[in-house]
C-alpha atoms as a PDB file:
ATOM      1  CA  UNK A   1      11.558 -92.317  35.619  1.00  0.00           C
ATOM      2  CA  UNK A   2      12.068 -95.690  37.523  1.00  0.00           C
ATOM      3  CA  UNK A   3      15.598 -95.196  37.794  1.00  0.00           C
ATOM      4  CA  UNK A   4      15.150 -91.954  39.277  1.00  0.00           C
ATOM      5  CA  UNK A   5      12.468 -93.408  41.647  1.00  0.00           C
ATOM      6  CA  UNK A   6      14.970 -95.779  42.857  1.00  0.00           C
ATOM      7  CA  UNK A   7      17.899 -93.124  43.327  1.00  0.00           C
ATOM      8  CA  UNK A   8      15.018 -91.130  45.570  1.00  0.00           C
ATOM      9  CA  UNK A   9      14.081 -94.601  47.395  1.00  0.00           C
ATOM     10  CA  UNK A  10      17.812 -95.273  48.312  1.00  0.00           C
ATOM     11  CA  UNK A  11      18.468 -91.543  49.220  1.00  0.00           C
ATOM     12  CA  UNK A  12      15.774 -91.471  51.981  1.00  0.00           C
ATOM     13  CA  UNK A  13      16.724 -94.823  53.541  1.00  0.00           C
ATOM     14  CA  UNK A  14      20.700 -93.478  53.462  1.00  0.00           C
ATOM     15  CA  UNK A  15      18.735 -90.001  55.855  1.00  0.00           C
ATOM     16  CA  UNK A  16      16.381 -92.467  57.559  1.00  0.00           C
ATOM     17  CA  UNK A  17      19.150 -94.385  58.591  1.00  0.00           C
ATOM     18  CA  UNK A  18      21.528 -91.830  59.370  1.00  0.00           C
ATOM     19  CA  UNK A  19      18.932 -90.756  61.954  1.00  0.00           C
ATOM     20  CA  UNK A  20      18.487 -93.655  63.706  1.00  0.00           C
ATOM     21  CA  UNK A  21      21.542 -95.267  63.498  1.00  0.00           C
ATOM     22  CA  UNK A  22      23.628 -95.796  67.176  1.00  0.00           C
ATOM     23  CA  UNK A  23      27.482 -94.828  65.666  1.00  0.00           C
ATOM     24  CA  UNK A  24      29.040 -92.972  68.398  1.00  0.00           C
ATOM     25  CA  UNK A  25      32.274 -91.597  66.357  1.00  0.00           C
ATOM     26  CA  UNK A  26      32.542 -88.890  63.399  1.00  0.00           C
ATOM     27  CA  UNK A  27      32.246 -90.950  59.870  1.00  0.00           C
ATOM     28  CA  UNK A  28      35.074 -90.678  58.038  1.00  0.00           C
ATOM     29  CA  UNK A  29      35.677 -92.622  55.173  1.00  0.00           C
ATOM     30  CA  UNK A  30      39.470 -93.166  55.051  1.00  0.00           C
ATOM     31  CA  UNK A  31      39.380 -95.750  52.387  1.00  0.00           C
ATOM     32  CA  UNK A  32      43.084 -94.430  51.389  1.00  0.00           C
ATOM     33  CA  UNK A  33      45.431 -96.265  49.027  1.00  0.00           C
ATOM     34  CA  UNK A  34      48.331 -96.184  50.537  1.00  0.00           C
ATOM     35  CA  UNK A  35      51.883 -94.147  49.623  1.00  0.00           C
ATOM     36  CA  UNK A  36      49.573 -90.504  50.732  1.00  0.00           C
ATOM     37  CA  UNK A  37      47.545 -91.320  47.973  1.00  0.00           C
ATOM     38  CA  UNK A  38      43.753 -89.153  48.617  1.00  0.00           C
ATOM     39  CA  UNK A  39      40.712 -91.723  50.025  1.00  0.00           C
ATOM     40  CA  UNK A  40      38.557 -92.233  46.861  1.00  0.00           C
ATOM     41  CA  UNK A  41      35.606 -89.810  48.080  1.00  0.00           C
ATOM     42  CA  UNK A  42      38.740 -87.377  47.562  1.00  0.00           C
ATOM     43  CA  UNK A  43      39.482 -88.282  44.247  1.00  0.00           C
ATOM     44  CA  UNK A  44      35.757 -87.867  43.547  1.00  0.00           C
ATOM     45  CA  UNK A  45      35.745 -84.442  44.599  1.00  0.00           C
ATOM     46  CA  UNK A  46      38.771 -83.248  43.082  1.00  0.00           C
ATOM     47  CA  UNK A  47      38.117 -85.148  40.052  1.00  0.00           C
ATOM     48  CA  UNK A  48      34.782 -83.812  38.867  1.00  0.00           C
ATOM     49  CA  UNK A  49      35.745 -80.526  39.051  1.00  0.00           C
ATOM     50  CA  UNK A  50      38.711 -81.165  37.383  1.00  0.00           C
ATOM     51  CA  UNK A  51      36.493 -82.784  34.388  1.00  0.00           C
ATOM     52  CA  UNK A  52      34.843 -79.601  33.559  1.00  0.00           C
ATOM     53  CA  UNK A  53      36.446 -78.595  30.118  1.00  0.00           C
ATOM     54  CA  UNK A  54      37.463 -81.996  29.329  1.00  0.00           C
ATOM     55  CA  UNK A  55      35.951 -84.766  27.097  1.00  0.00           C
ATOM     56  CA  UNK A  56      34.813 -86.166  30.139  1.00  0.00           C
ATOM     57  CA  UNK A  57      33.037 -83.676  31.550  1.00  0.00           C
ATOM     58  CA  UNK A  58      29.733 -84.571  33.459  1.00  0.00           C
ATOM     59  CA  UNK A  59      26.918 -84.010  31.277  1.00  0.00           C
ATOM     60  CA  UNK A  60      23.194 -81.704  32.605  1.00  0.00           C
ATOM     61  CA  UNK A  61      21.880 -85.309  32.840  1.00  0.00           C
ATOM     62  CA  UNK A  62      24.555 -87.060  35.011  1.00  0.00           C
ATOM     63  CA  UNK A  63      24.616 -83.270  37.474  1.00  0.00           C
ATOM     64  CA  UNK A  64      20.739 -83.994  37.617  1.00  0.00           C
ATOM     65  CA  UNK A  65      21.392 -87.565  38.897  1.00  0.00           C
ATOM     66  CA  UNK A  66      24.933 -86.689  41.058  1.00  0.00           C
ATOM     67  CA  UNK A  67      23.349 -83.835  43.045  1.00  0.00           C
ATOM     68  CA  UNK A  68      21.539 -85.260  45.212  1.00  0.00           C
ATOM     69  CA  UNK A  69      24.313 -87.633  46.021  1.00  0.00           C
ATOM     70  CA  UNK A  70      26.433 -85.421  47.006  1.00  0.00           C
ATOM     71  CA  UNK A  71      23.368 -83.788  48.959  1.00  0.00           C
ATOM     72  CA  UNK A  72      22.988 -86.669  50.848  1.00  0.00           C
ATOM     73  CA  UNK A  73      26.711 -87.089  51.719  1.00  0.00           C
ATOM     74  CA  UNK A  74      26.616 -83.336  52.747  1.00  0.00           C
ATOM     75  CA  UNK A  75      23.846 -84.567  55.294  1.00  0.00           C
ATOM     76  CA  UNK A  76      25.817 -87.342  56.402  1.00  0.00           C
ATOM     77  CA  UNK A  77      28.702 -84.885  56.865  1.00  0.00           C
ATOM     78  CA  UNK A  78      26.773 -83.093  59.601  1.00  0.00           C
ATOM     79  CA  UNK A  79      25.109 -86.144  61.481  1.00  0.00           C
ATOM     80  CA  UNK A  80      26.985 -87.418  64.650  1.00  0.00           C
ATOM     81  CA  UNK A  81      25.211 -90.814  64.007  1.00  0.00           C
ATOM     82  CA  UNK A  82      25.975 -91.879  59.956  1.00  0.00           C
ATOM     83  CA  UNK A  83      27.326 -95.044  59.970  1.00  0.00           C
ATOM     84  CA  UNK A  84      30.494 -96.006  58.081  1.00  0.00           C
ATOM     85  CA  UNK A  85      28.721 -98.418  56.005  1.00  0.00           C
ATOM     86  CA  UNK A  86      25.906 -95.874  54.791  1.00  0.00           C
ATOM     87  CA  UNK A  87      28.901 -93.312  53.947  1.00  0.00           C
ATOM     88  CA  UNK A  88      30.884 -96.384  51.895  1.00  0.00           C
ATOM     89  CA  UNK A  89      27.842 -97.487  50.271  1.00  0.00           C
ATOM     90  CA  UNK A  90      27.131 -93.636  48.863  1.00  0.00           C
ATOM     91  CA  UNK A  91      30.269 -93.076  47.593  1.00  0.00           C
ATOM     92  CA  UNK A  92      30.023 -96.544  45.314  1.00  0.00           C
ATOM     93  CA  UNK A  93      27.090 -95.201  44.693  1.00  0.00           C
ATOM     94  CA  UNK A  94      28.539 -91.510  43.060  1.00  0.00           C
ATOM     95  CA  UNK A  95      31.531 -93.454  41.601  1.00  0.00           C
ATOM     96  CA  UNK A  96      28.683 -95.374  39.851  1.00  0.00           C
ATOM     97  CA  UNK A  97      27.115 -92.868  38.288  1.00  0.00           C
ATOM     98  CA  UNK A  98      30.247 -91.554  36.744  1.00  0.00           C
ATOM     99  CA  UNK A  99      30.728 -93.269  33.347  1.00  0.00           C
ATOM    100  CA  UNK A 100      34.231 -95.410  33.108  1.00  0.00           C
ATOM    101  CA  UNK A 101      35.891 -93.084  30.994  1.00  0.00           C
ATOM    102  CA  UNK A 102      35.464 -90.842  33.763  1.00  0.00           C
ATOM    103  CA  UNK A 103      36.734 -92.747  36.531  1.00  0.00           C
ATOM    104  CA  UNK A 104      39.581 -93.366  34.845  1.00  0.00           C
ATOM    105  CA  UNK A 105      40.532 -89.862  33.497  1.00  0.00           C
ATOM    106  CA  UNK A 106      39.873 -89.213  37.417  1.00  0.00           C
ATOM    107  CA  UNK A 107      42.653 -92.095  38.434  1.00  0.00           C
ATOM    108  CA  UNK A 108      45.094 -90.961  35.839  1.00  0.00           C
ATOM    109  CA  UNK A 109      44.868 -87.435  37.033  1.00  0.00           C
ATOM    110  CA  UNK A 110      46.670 -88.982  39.968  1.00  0.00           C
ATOM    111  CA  UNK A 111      45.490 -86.587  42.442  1.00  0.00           C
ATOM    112  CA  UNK A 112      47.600 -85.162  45.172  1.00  0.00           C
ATOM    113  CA  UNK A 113      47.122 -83.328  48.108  1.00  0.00           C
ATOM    114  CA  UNK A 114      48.579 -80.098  46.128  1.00  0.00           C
ATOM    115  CA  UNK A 115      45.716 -80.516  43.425  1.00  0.00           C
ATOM    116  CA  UNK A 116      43.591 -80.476  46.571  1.00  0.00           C
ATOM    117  CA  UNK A 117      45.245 -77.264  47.764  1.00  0.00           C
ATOM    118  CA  UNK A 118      44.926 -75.850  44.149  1.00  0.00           C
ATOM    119  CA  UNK A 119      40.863 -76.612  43.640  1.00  0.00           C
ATOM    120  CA  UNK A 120      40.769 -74.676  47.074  1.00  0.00           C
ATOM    121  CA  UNK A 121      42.167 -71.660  45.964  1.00  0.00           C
ATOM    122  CA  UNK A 122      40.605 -71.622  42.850  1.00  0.00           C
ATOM    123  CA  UNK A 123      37.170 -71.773  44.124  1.00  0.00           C
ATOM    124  CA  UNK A 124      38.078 -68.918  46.569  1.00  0.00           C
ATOM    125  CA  UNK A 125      38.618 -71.414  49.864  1.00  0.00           C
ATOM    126  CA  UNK A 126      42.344 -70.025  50.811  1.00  0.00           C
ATOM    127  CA  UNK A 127      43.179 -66.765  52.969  1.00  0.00           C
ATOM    128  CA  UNK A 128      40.162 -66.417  54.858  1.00  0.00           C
ATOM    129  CA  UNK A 129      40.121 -65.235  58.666  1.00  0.00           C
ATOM    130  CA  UNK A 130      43.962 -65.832  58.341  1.00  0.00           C
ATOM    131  CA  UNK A 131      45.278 -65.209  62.005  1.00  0.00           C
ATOM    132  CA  UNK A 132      48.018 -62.203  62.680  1.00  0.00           C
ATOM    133  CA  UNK A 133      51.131 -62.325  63.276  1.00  0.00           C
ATOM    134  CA  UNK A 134      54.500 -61.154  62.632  1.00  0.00           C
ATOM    135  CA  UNK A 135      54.948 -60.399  59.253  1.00  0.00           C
ATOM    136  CA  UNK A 136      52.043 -62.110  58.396  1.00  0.00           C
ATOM    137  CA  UNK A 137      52.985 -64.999  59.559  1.00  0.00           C
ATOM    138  CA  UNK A 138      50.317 -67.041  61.650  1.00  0.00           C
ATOM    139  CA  UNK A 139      51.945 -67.105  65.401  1.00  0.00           C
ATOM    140  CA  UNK A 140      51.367 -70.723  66.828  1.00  0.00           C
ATOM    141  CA  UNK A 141      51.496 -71.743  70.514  1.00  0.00           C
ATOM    142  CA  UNK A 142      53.997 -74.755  70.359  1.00  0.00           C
ATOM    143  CA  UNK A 143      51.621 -77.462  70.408  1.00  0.00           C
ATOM    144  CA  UNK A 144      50.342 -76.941  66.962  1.00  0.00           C
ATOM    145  CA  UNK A 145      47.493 -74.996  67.657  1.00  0.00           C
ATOM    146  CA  UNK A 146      46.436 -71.242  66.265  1.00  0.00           C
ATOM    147  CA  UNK A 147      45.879 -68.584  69.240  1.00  0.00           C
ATOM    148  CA  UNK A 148      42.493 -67.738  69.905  1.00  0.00           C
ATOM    149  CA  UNK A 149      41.349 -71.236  70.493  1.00  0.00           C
ATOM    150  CA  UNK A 150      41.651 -72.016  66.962  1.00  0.00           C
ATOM    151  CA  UNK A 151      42.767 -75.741  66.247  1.00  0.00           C
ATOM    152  CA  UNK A 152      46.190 -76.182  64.184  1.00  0.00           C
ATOM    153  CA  UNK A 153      46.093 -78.092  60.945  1.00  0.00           C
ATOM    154  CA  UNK A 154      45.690 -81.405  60.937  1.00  0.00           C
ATOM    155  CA  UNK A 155      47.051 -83.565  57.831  1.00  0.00           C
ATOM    156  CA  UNK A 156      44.866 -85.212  56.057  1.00  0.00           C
ATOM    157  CA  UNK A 157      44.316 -89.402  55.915  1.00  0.00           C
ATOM    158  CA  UNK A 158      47.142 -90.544  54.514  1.00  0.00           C
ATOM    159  CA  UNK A 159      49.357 -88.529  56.858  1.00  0.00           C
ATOM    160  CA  UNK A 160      52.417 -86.174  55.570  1.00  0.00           C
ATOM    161  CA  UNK A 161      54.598 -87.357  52.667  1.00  0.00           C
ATOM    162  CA  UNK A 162      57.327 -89.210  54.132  1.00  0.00           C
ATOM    163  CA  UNK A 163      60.966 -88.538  54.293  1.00  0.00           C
ATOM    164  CA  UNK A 164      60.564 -85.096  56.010  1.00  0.00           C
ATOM    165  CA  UNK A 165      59.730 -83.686  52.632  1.00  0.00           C
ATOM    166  CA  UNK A 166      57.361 -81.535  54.097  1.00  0.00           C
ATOM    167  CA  UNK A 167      54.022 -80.565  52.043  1.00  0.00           C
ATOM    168  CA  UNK A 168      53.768 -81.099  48.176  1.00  0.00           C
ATOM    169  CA  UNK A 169      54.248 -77.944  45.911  1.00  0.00           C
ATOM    170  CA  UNK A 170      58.280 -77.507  46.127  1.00  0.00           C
ATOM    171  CA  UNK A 171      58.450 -76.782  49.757  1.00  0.00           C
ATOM    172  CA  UNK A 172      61.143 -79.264  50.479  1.00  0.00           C
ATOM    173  CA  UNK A 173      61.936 -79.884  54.156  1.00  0.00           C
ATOM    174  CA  UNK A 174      60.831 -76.500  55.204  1.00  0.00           C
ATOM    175  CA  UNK A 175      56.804 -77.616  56.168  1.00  0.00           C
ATOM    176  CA  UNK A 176      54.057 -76.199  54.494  1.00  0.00           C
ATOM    177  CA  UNK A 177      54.338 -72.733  52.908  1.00  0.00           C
ATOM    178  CA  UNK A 178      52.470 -69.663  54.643  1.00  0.00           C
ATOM    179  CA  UNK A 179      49.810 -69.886  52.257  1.00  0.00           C
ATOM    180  CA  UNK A 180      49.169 -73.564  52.388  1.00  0.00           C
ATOM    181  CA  UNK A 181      48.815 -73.238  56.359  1.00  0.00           C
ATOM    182  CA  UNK A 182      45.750 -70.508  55.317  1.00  0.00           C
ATOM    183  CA  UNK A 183      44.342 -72.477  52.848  1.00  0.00           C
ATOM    184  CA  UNK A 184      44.313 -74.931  55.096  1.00  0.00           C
ATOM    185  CA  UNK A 185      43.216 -72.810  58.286  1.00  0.00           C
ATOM    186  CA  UNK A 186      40.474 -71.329  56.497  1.00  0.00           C
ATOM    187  CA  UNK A 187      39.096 -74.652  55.247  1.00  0.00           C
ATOM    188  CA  UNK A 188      38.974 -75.513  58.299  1.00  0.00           C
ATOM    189  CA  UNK A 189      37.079 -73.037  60.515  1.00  0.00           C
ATOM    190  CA  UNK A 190      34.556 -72.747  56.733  1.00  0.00           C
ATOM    191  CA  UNK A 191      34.200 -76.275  57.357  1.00  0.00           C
ATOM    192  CA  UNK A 192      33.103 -76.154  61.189  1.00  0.00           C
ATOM    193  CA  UNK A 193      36.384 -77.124  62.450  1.00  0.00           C
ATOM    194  CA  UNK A 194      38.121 -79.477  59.571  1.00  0.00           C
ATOM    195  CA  UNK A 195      38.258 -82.062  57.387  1.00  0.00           C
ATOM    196  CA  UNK A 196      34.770 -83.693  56.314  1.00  0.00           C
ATOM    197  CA  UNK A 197      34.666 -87.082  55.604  1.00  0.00           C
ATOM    198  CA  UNK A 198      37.500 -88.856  54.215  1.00  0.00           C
ATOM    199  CA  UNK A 199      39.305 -85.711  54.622  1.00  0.00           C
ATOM    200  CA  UNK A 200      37.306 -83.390  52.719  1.00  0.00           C
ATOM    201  CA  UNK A 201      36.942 -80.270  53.393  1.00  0.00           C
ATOM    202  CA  UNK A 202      33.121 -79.297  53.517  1.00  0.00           C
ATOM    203  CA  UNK A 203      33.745 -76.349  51.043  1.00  0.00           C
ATOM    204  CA  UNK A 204      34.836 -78.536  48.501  1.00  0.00           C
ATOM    205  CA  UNK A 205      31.944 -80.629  48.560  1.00  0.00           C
ATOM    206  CA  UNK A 206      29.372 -77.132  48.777  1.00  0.00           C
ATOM    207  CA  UNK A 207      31.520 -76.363  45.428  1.00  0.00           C
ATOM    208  CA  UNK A 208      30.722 -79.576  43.882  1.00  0.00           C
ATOM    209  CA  UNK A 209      26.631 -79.271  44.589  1.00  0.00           C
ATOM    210  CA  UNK A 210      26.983 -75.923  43.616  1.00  0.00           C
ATOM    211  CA  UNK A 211      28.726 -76.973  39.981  1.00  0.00           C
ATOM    212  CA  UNK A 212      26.181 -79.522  39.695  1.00  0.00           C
ATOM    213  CA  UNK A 213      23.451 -77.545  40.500  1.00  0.00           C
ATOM    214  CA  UNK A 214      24.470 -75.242  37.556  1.00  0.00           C
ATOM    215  CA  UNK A 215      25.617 -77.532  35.302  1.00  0.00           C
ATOM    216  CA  UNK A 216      22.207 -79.643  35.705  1.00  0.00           C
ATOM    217  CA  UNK A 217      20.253 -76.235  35.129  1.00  0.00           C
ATOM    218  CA  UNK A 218      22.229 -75.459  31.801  1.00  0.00           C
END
Protein backbone atom coordinates (compact mmCIF):
# COMPACT_ATOMS: atom_id res chain seq x y z
CA UNK A 1 0.00 0.00 0.00
CA UNK A 2 2.77 2.63 0.81
CA UNK A 3 4.66 1.79 -2.10
CA UNK A 4 1.82 2.27 -4.24
CA UNK A 5 1.03 5.60 -2.43
CA UNK A 6 4.37 6.76 -3.34
CA UNK A 7 4.22 5.60 -7.15
CA UNK A 8 0.70 7.81 -7.13
CA UNK A 9 2.61 10.79 -5.20
CA UNK A 10 5.47 10.84 -7.84
CA UNK A 11 3.01 10.35 -10.82
CA UNK A 12 1.03 13.57 -10.04
CA UNK A 13 4.09 15.77 -9.42
CA UNK A 14 5.65 14.23 -13.00
CA UNK A 15 1.58 15.88 -14.55
CA UNK A 16 1.82 18.82 -12.14
CA UNK A 17 5.00 19.61 -13.42
CA UNK A 18 4.55 18.91 -16.90
CA UNK A 19 1.89 21.63 -16.70
CA UNK A 20 3.69 24.24 -15.42
CA UNK A 21 6.90 23.72 -16.59
CA UNK A 22 8.42 26.69 -19.24
CA UNK A 23 10.28 23.99 -21.94
CA UNK A 24 9.70 25.50 -25.22
CA UNK A 25 10.88 22.36 -27.50
CA UNK A 26 9.19 18.75 -28.06
CA UNK A 27 10.79 16.24 -25.25
CA UNK A 28 12.54 13.72 -26.70
CA UNK A 29 14.59 11.54 -24.86
CA UNK A 30 17.47 10.58 -27.21
CA UNK A 31 19.54 8.96 -24.59
CA UNK A 32 21.01 6.66 -27.59
CA UNK A 33 24.07 4.43 -27.27
CA UNK A 34 25.79 5.02 -29.99
CA UNK A 35 26.61 2.61 -33.33
CA UNK A 36 22.27 3.13 -34.22
CA UNK A 37 21.76 1.40 -31.20
CA UNK A 38 17.61 2.33 -30.00
CA UNK A 39 17.50 5.22 -26.91
CA UNK A 40 16.70 3.05 -23.81
CA UNK A 41 12.87 4.21 -23.59
CA UNK A 42 13.09 2.16 -27.02
CA UNK A 43 14.47 -0.79 -25.70
CA UNK A 44 11.79 -0.56 -23.00
CA UNK A 45 9.11 -0.64 -25.38
CA UNK A 46 10.26 -3.20 -27.62
CA UNK A 47 11.48 -5.22 -24.85
CA UNK A 48 8.38 -5.82 -22.76
CA UNK A 49 6.50 -6.91 -25.41
CA UNK A 50 9.01 -9.03 -26.50
CA UNK A 51 9.00 -10.68 -22.78
CA UNK A 52 5.57 -11.97 -23.10
CA UNK A 53 6.06 -15.85 -23.45
CA UNK A 54 9.35 -15.81 -21.90
CA UNK A 55 10.62 -16.60 -18.34
CA UNK A 56 10.75 -13.09 -17.94
CA UNK A 57 7.62 -12.09 -18.67
CA UNK A 58 6.03 -9.19 -16.56
CA UNK A 59 3.93 -10.60 -14.00
CA UNK A 60 -0.32 -9.10 -13.20
CA UNK A 61 1.55 -7.43 -10.28
CA UNK A 62 4.47 -5.63 -12.05
CA UNK A 63 1.47 -4.55 -15.26
CA UNK A 64 -0.50 -3.16 -12.14
CA UNK A 65 2.55 -1.08 -11.06
CA UNK A 66 4.04 -0.31 -14.96
CA UNK A 67 0.72 1.05 -16.26
CA UNK A 68 0.49 3.95 -15.02
CA UNK A 69 4.03 4.68 -15.96
CA UNK A 70 3.67 4.34 -19.14
CA UNK A 71 0.31 6.44 -18.67
CA UNK A 72 2.13 9.15 -17.50
CA UNK A 73 4.81 9.08 -20.26
CA UNK A 74 1.83 8.90 -22.76
CA UNK A 75 0.80 12.34 -21.10
CA UNK A 76 4.12 13.68 -21.35
CA UNK A 77 4.09 12.58 -25.01
CA UNK A 78 1.30 15.05 -25.76
CA UNK A 79 2.42 18.14 -23.57
CA UNK A 80 4.40 20.93 -25.44
CA UNK A 81 5.87 21.85 -21.97
CA UNK A 82 7.43 18.27 -20.28
CA UNK A 83 10.71 18.89 -19.43
CA UNK A 84 13.61 16.61 -20.38
CA UNK A 85 14.43 15.92 -16.90
CA UNK A 86 10.75 14.79 -15.87
CA UNK A 87 10.80 12.43 -19.14
CA UNK A 88 14.55 10.97 -17.97
CA UNK A 89 13.53 10.63 -14.51
CA UNK A 90 10.23 8.36 -15.65
CA UNK A 91 11.92 6.19 -17.71
CA UNK A 92 14.54 5.23 -14.63
CA UNK A 93 11.66 5.04 -13.06
CA UNK A 94 9.91 2.03 -15.56
CA UNK A 95 13.41 0.49 -15.99
CA UNK A 96 13.14 0.24 -12.16
CA UNK A 97 10.32 -1.54 -11.85
CA UNK A 98 11.46 -4.19 -14.23
CA UNK A 99 13.29 -6.90 -12.22
CA UNK A 100 17.20 -7.39 -13.40
CA UNK A 101 16.65 -10.48 -15.07
CA UNK A 102 14.49 -8.52 -17.17
CA UNK A 103 16.58 -5.75 -18.08
CA UNK A 104 19.00 -7.86 -19.09
CA UNK A 105 17.04 -10.41 -21.24
CA UNK A 106 15.87 -6.85 -22.71
CA UNK A 107 19.79 -5.78 -23.44
CA UNK A 108 20.68 -9.15 -24.80
CA UNK A 109 17.78 -9.08 -27.14
CA UNK A 110 19.93 -6.40 -28.72
CA UNK A 111 17.19 -4.56 -30.24
CA UNK A 112 17.30 -3.06 -33.66
CA UNK A 113 15.41 -0.81 -35.55
CA UNK A 114 14.03 -3.99 -37.65
CA UNK A 115 12.67 -5.57 -34.29
CA UNK A 116 11.06 -2.14 -34.05
CA UNK A 117 9.61 -2.47 -37.56
CA UNK A 118 8.57 -6.13 -36.69
CA UNK A 119 6.54 -5.28 -33.15
CA UNK A 120 4.79 -2.70 -35.57
CA UNK A 121 3.48 -5.01 -37.86
CA UNK A 122 2.64 -7.45 -35.52
CA UNK A 123 0.45 -5.33 -33.49
CA UNK A 124 -1.29 -4.21 -36.76
CA UNK A 125 0.74 -0.58 -37.03
CA UNK A 126 2.04 -1.13 -40.87
CA UNK A 127 -0.03 -0.37 -44.20
CA UNK A 128 -2.37 2.05 -43.00
CA UNK A 129 -3.54 5.18 -45.18
CA UNK A 130 -0.58 4.04 -47.45
CA UNK A 131 -0.44 6.85 -50.21
CA UNK A 132 -0.99 5.82 -54.16
CA UNK A 133 1.08 5.57 -56.55
CA UNK A 134 2.42 3.73 -59.37
CA UNK A 135 2.35 0.29 -58.77
CA UNK A 136 1.82 0.80 -55.37
CA UNK A 137 4.55 2.50 -54.85
CA UNK A 138 4.24 5.74 -52.61
CA UNK A 139 5.10 8.76 -55.24
CA UNK A 140 7.38 11.32 -53.31
CA UNK A 141 8.00 14.97 -54.30
CA UNK A 142 11.91 15.08 -54.29
CA UNK A 143 12.43 16.59 -51.05
CA UNK A 144 11.43 13.62 -49.06
CA UNK A 145 8.06 14.42 -48.42
CA UNK A 146 4.61 12.28 -49.27
CA UNK A 147 2.04 14.34 -51.59
CA UNK A 148 -0.84 15.59 -49.93
CA UNK A 149 1.04 17.50 -47.34
CA UNK A 150 2.06 14.43 -45.69
CA UNK A 151 5.65 14.62 -44.06
CA UNK A 152 8.34 11.95 -45.42
CA UNK A 153 9.94 9.60 -42.96
CA UNK A 154 12.19 10.71 -40.76
CA UNK A 155 14.91 8.17 -39.25
CA UNK A 156 14.86 7.63 -36.03
CA UNK A 157 17.70 8.93 -33.18
CA UNK A 158 20.48 7.25 -33.97
CA UNK A 159 20.24 8.18 -37.65
CA UNK A 160 20.52 5.47 -40.67
CA UNK A 161 23.01 2.60 -40.39
CA UNK A 162 26.09 3.77 -41.86
CA UNK A 163 27.93 2.75 -44.91
CA UNK A 164 24.95 3.37 -47.28
CA UNK A 165 23.55 0.07 -46.15
CA UNK A 166 20.29 1.39 -46.28
CA UNK A 167 17.53 0.11 -43.63
CA UNK A 168 18.02 -3.20 -41.60
CA UNK A 169 16.08 -6.36 -42.85
CA UNK A 170 18.35 -7.37 -46.06
CA UNK A 171 17.67 -4.32 -48.05
CA UNK A 172 21.25 -3.62 -48.84
CA UNK A 173 22.00 -0.28 -50.52
CA UNK A 174 18.65 -0.06 -52.09
CA UNK A 175 16.82 2.23 -48.96
CA UNK A 176 14.08 1.00 -47.15
CA UNK A 177 11.73 -1.58 -48.71
CA UNK A 178 8.08 -0.43 -49.83
CA UNK A 179 6.68 -1.84 -46.85
CA UNK A 180 9.05 -0.43 -44.33
CA UNK A 181 8.31 3.20 -45.86
CA UNK A 182 4.32 2.23 -44.82
CA UNK A 183 5.06 0.95 -41.70
CA UNK A 184 6.76 3.76 -41.17
CA UNK A 185 4.24 6.32 -42.88
CA UNK A 186 1.45 4.97 -41.06
CA UNK A 187 3.16 5.21 -37.66
CA UNK A 188 3.54 8.29 -38.30
CA UNK A 189 0.29 10.07 -39.26
CA UNK A 190 -1.32 7.19 -36.11
CA UNK A 191 1.08 8.94 -34.08
CA UNK A 192 0.03 12.69 -34.90
CA UNK A 193 2.81 13.27 -37.19
CA UNK A 194 5.91 10.89 -35.92
CA UNK A 195 8.10 9.65 -33.66
CA UNK A 196 7.15 10.10 -29.81
CA UNK A 197 9.70 10.51 -27.50
CA UNK A 198 12.98 9.03 -27.95
CA UNK A 199 11.73 7.96 -31.20
CA UNK A 200 8.80 6.04 -30.35
CA UNK A 201 6.15 5.80 -32.15
CA UNK A 202 2.93 6.64 -30.04
CA UNK A 203 1.25 3.31 -31.19
CA UNK A 204 3.79 1.36 -29.69
CA UNK A 205 3.50 2.82 -26.45
CA UNK A 206 -0.84 2.64 -26.71
CA UNK A 207 0.19 -1.23 -27.34
CA UNK A 208 2.21 -1.45 -24.31
CA UNK A 209 -0.72 0.20 -21.85
CA UNK A 210 -2.97 -1.81 -23.63
CA UNK A 211 -0.81 -5.28 -22.82
CA UNK A 212 -0.50 -4.08 -19.42
CA UNK A 213 -3.82 -3.22 -18.93
CA UNK A 214 -4.72 -6.89 -19.81
CA UNK A 215 -2.09 -8.55 -18.41
CA UNK A 216 -2.73 -6.63 -14.92
CA UNK A 217 -6.54 -7.68 -15.26
CA UNK A 218 -5.64 -11.48 -15.78
Amino acid sequence: MKKNFITIFILLAFTLSACGSTATNTPDSQRTQGNGQLPAVTKLVIGTLKLEGTENAVTPEQAGELLPLWQVYLSLLNSDTAAQQEIDILVDQISSTMTPEQNKAIEDFQLSQEDMLSIMQEQGISMGNRPPGENGNPPANGNGDFPGGGQGFSPPPGGMPPGGEGMPGGNGGQGPSEEQIATMQAAREAGGGGFGMGGVPTPLIQAVIEYLQKKAAS
